[in-house]
C-alpha atoms as a PDB file:
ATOM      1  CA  UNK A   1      90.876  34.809  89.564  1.00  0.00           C
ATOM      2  CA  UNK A   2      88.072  33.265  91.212  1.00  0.00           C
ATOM      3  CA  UNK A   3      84.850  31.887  90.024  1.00  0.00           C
ATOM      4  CA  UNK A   4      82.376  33.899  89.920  1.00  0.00           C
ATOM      5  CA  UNK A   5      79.989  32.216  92.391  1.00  0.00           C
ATOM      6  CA  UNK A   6      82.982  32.824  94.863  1.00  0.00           C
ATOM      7  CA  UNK A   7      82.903  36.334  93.872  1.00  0.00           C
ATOM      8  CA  UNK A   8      79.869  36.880  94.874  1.00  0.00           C
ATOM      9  CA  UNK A   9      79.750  35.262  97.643  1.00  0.00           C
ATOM     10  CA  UNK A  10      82.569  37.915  99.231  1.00  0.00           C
ATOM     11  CA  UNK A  11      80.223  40.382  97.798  1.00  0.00           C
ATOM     12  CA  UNK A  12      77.598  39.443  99.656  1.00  0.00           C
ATOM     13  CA  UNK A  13      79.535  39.441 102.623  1.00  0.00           C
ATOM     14  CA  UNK A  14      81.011  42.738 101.950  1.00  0.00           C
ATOM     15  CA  UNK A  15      77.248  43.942 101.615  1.00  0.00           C
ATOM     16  CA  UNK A  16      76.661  42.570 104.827  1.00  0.00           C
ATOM     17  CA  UNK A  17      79.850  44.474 106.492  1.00  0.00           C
ATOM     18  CA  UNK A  18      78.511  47.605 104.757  1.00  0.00           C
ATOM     19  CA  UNK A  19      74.793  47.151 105.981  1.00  0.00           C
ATOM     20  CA  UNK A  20      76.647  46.465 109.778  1.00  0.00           C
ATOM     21  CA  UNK A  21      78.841  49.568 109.542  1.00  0.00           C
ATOM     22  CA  UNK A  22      75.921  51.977 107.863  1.00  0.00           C
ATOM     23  CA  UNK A  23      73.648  51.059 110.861  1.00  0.00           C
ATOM     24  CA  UNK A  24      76.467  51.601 113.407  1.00  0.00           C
ATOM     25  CA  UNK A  25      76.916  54.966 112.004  1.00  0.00           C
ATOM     26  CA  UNK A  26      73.788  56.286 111.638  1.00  0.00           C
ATOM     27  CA  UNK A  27      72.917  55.314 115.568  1.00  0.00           C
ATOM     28  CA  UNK A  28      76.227  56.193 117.169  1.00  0.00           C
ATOM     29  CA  UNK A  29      76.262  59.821 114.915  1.00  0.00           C
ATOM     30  CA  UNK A  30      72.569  60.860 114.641  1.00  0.00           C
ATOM     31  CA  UNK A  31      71.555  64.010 116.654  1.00  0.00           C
ATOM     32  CA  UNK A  32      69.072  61.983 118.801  1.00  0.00           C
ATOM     33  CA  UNK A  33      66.028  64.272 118.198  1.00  0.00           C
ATOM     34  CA  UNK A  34      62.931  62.337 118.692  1.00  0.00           C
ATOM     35  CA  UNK A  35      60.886  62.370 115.410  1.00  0.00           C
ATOM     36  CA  UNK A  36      57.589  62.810 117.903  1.00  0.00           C
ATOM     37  CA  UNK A  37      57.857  64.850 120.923  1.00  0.00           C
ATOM     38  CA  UNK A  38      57.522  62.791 124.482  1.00  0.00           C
ATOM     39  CA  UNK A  39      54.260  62.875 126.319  1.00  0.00           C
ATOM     40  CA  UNK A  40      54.522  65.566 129.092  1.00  0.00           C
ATOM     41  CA  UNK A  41      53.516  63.884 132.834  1.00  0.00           C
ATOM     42  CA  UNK A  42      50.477  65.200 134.225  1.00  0.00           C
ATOM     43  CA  UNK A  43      49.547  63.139 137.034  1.00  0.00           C
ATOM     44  CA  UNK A  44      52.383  62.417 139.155  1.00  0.00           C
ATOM     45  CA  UNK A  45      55.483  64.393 139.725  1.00  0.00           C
ATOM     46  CA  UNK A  46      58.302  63.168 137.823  1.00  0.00           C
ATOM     47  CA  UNK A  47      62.127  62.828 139.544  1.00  0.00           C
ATOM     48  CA  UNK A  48      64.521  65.220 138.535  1.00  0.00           C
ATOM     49  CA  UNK A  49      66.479  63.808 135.912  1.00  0.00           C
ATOM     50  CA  UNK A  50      69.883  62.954 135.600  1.00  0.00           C
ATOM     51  CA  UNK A  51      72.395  62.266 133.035  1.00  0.00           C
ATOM     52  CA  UNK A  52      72.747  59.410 131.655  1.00  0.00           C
ATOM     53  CA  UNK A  53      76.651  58.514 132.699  1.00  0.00           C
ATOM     54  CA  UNK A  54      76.160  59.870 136.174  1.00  0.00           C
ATOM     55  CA  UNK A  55      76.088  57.270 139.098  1.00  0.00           C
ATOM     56  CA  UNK A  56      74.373  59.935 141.620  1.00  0.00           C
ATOM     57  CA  UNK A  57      70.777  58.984 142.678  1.00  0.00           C
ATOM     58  CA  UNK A  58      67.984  60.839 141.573  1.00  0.00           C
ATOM     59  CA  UNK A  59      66.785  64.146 143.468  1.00  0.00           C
ATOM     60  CA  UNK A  60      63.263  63.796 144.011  1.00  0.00           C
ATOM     61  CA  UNK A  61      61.090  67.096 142.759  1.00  0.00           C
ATOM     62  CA  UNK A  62      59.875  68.379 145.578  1.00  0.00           C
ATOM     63  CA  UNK A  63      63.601  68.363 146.872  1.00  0.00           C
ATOM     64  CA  UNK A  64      64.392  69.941 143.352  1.00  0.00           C
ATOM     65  CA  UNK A  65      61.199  72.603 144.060  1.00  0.00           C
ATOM     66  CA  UNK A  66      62.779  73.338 147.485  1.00  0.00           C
ATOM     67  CA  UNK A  67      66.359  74.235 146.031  1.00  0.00           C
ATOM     68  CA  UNK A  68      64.624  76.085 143.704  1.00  0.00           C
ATOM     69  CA  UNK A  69      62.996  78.467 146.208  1.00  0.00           C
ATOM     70  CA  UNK A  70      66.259  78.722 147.515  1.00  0.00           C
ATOM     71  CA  UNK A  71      68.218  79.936 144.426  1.00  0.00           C
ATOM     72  CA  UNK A  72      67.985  79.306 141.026  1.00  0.00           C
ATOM     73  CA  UNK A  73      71.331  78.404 140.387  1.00  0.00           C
ATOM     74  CA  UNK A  74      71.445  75.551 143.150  1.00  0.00           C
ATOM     75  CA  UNK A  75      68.297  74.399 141.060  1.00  0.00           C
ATOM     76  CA  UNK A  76      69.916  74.286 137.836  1.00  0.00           C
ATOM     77  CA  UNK A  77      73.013  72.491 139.695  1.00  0.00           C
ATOM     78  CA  UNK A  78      70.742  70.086 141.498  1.00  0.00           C
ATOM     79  CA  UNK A  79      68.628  69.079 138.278  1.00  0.00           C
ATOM     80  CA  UNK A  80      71.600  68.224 136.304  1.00  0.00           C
ATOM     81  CA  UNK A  81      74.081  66.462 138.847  1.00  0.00           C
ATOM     82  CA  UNK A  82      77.453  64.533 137.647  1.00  0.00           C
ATOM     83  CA  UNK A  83      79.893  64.991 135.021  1.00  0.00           C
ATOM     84  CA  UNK A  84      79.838  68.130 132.539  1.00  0.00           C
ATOM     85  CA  UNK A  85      78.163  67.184 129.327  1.00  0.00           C
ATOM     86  CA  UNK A  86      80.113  66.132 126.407  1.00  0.00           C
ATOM     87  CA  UNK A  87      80.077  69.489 124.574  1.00  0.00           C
ATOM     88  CA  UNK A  88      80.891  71.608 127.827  1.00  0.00           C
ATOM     89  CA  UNK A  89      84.665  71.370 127.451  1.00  0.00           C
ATOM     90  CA  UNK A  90      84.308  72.082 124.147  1.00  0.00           C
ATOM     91  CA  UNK A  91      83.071  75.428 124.416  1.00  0.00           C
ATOM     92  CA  UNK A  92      83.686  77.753 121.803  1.00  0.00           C
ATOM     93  CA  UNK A  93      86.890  76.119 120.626  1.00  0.00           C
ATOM     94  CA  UNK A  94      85.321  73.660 118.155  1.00  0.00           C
ATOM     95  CA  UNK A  95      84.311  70.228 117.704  1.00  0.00           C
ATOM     96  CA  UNK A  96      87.176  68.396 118.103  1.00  0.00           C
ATOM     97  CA  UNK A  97      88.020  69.023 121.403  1.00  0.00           C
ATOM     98  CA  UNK A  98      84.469  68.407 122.163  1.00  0.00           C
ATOM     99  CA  UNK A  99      84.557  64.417 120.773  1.00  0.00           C
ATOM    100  CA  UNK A 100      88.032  64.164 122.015  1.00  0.00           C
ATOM    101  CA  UNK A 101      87.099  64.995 125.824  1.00  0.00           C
ATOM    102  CA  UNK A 102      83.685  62.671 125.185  1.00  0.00           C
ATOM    103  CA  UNK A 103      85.764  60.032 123.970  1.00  0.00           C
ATOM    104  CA  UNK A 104      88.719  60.228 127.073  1.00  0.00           C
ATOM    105  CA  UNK A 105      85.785  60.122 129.134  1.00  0.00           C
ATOM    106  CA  UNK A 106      84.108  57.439 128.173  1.00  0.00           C
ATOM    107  CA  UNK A 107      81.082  59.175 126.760  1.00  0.00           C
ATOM    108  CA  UNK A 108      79.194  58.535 123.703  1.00  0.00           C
ATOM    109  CA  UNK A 109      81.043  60.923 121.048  1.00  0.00           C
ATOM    110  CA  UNK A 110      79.125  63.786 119.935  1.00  0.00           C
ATOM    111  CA  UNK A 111      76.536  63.641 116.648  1.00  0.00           C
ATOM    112  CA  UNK A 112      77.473  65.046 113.339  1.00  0.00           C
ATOM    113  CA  UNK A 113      76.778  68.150 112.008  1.00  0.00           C
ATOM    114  CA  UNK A 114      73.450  67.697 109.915  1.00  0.00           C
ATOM    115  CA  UNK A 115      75.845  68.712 106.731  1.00  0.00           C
ATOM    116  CA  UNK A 116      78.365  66.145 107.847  1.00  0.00           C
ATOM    117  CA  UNK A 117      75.782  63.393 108.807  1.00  0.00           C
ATOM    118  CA  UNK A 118      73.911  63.898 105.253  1.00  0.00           C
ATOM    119  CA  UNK A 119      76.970  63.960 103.465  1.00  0.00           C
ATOM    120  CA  UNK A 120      78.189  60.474 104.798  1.00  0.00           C
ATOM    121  CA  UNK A 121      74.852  59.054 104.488  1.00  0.00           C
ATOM    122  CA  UNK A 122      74.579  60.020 100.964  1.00  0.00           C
ATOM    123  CA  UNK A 123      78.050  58.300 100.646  1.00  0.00           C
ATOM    124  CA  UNK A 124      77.117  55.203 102.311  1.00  0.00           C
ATOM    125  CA  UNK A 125      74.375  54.864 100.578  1.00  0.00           C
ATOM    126  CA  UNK A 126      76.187  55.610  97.503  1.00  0.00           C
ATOM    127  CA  UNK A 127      78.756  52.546  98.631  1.00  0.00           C
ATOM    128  CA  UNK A 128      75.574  50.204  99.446  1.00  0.00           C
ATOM    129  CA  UNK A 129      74.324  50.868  96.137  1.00  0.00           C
ATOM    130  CA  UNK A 130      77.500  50.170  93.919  1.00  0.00           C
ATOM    131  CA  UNK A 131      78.172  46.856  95.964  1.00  0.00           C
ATOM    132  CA  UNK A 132      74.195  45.912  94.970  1.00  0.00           C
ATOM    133  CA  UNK A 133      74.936  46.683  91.370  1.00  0.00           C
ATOM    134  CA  UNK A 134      78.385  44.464  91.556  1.00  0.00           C
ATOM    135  CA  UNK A 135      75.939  41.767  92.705  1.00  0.00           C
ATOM    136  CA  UNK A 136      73.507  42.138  90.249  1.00  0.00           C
ATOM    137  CA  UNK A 137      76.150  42.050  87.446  1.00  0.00           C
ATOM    138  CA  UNK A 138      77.633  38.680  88.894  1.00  0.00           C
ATOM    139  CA  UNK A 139      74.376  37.413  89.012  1.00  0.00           C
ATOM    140  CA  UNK A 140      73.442  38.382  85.288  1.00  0.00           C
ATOM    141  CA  UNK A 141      76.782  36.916  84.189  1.00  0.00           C
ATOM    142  CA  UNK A 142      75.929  33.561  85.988  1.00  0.00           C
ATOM    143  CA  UNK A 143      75.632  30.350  83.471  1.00  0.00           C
ATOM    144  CA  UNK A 144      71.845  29.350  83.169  1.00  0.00           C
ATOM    145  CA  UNK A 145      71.048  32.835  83.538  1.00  0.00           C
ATOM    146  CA  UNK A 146      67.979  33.332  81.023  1.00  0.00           C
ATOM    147  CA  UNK A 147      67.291  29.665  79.382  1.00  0.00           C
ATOM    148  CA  UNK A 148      65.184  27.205  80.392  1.00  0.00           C
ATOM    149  CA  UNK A 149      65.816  23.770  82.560  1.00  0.00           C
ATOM    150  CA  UNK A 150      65.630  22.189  79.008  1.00  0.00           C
ATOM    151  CA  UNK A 151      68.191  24.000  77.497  1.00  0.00           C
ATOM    152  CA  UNK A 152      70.268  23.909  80.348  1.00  0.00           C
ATOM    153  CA  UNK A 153      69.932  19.776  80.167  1.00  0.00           C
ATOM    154  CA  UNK A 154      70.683  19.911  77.011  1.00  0.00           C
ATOM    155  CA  UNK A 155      73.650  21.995  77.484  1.00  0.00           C
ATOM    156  CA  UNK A 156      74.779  19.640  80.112  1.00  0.00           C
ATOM    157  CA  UNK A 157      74.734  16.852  78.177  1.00  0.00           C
ATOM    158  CA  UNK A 158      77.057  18.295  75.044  1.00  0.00           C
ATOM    159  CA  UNK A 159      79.371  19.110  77.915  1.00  0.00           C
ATOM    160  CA  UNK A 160      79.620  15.528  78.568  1.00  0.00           C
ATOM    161  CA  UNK A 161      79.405  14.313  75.113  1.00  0.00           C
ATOM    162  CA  UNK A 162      82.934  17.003  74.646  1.00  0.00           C
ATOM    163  CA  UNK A 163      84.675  16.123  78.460  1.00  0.00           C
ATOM    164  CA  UNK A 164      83.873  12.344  77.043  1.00  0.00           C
ATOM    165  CA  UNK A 165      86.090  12.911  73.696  1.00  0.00           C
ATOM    166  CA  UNK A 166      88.638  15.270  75.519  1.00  0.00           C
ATOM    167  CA  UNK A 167      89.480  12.083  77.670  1.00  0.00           C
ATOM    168  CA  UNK A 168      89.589   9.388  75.110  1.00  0.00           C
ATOM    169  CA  UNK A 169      92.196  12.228  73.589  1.00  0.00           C
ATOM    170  CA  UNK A 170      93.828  12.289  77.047  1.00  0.00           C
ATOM    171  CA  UNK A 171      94.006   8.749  77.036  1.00  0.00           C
ATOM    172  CA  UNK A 172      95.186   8.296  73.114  1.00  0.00           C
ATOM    173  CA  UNK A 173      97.838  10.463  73.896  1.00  0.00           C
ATOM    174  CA  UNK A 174      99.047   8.785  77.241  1.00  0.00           C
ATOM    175  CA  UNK A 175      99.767   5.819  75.131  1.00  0.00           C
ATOM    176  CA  UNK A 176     101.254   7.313  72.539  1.00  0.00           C
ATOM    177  CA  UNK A 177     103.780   8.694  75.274  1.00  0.00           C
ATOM    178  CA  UNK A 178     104.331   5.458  76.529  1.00  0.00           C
ATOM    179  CA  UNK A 179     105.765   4.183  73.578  1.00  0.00           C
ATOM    180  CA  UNK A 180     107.927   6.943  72.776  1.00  0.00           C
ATOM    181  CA  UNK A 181     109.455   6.527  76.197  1.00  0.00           C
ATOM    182  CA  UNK A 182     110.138   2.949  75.437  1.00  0.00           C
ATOM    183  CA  UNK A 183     111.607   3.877  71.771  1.00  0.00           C
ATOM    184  CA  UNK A 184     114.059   6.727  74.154  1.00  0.00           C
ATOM    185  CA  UNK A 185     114.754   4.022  76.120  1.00  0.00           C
ATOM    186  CA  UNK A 186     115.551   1.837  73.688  1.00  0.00           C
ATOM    187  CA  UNK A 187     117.789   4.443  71.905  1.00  0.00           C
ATOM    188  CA  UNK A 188     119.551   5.160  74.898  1.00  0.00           C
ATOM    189  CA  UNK A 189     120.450   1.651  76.009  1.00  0.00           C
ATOM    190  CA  UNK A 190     121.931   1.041  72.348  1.00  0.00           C
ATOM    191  CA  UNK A 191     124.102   4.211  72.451  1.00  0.00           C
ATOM    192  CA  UNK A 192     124.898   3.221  76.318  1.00  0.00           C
ATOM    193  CA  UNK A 193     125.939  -0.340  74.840  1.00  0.00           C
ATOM    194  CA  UNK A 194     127.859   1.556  71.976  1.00  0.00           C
ATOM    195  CA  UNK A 195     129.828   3.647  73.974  1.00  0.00           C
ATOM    196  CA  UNK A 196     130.835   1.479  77.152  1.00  0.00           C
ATOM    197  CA  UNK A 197     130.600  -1.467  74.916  1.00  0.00           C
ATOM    198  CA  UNK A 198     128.697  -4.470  75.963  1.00  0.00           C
ATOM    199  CA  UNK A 199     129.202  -4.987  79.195  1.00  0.00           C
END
């Protein structure tokens, strides 16, 4: 298991991943309803506009006014040139068929339900705050956490004072194995000399 400063370190950049992916949700899947309504022109005529995907140019109003004299539904056509909107194939048929035929197309895919798009942000925010409470528990569990520089000094120094001893141990019993190997070695050559007599 890793230590725990590694730990949260992939926390963190799991957090990171989940802050990446929340905000990549929320703008891809939001309904795009302006929280304040745009200004509305009033000194110039504005172009007709267009969607955004289309590569036709802009009709300019008064052409748009003119094709509107003529009949309404050449207006309608000639406000909203280019491809059908995302929804249109759609229809009545449901929602998947409407994100499939936005995604074959290349369009943006269509924005969640407002049930669907509060019930995933409730459970990413649900995820976001888990992985924040994962970090704050490494964090707590961290040594140092809660005593002073002095006490951690002191600390620090009893851990040398006990590595110190552990390695004269180390060292005591090193030597100790040295001369057991020479004692084996010594018992072996004798039973070596015993058996293939002294050669």
């Amino acid at each position: 298991m890793a230590d725990i400063l590694t730990q949260l370190q992939t926390c963190l950049d799991q957090l990171a991943t989940q802050f990446y992916a929340t905000i990549g949700y929320l703008t891809t899947y939001h309904d795009n309803s302006p929280a304040i309504p745009p200004p509305t022109p009033t000194s110039a005529p504005a172009l007709a506009k267009i969607q955004k995907n289309s590569t036709n140019p802009p009709i300019p109003a008064s052409a748009a006014a003119i094709l509107s004299q003529a009949s309404p539904s050449a207006a309608a056509g000639a406000v909203t040139p280019g491809p059908p909107a995302p929804g249109a194939a759609a229809g009545a048929g449901g929602d998947e068929a409407g994100a499939t035929a936005g995604i074959e197309e290349g369009l943006p895919p269509r924005p969640d339900s407002p049930r669907t798009f509060a019930a995933r942000q409730r459970e990413l925010a649900r995820d976001l705050v888990i992985k924040e409470q994962q970090i704050e528990y490494l964090i707590s569990v961290l040594p140092g956490i809660g005593s002073s520089e002095q006490e951690q000094e002191r600390r620090i120094r009893e851990l040398e004072g006990e590595l110190r001893e552990v390695e004269e141990e180390r060292e005591r019993k090193v030597r100790e194995l040295r001369v057991l190997r020479r004692r084996v070695e010594g018992v072996l050559g004798a039973v070596e000399c015993g058996i293939y007599g002294g050669r």
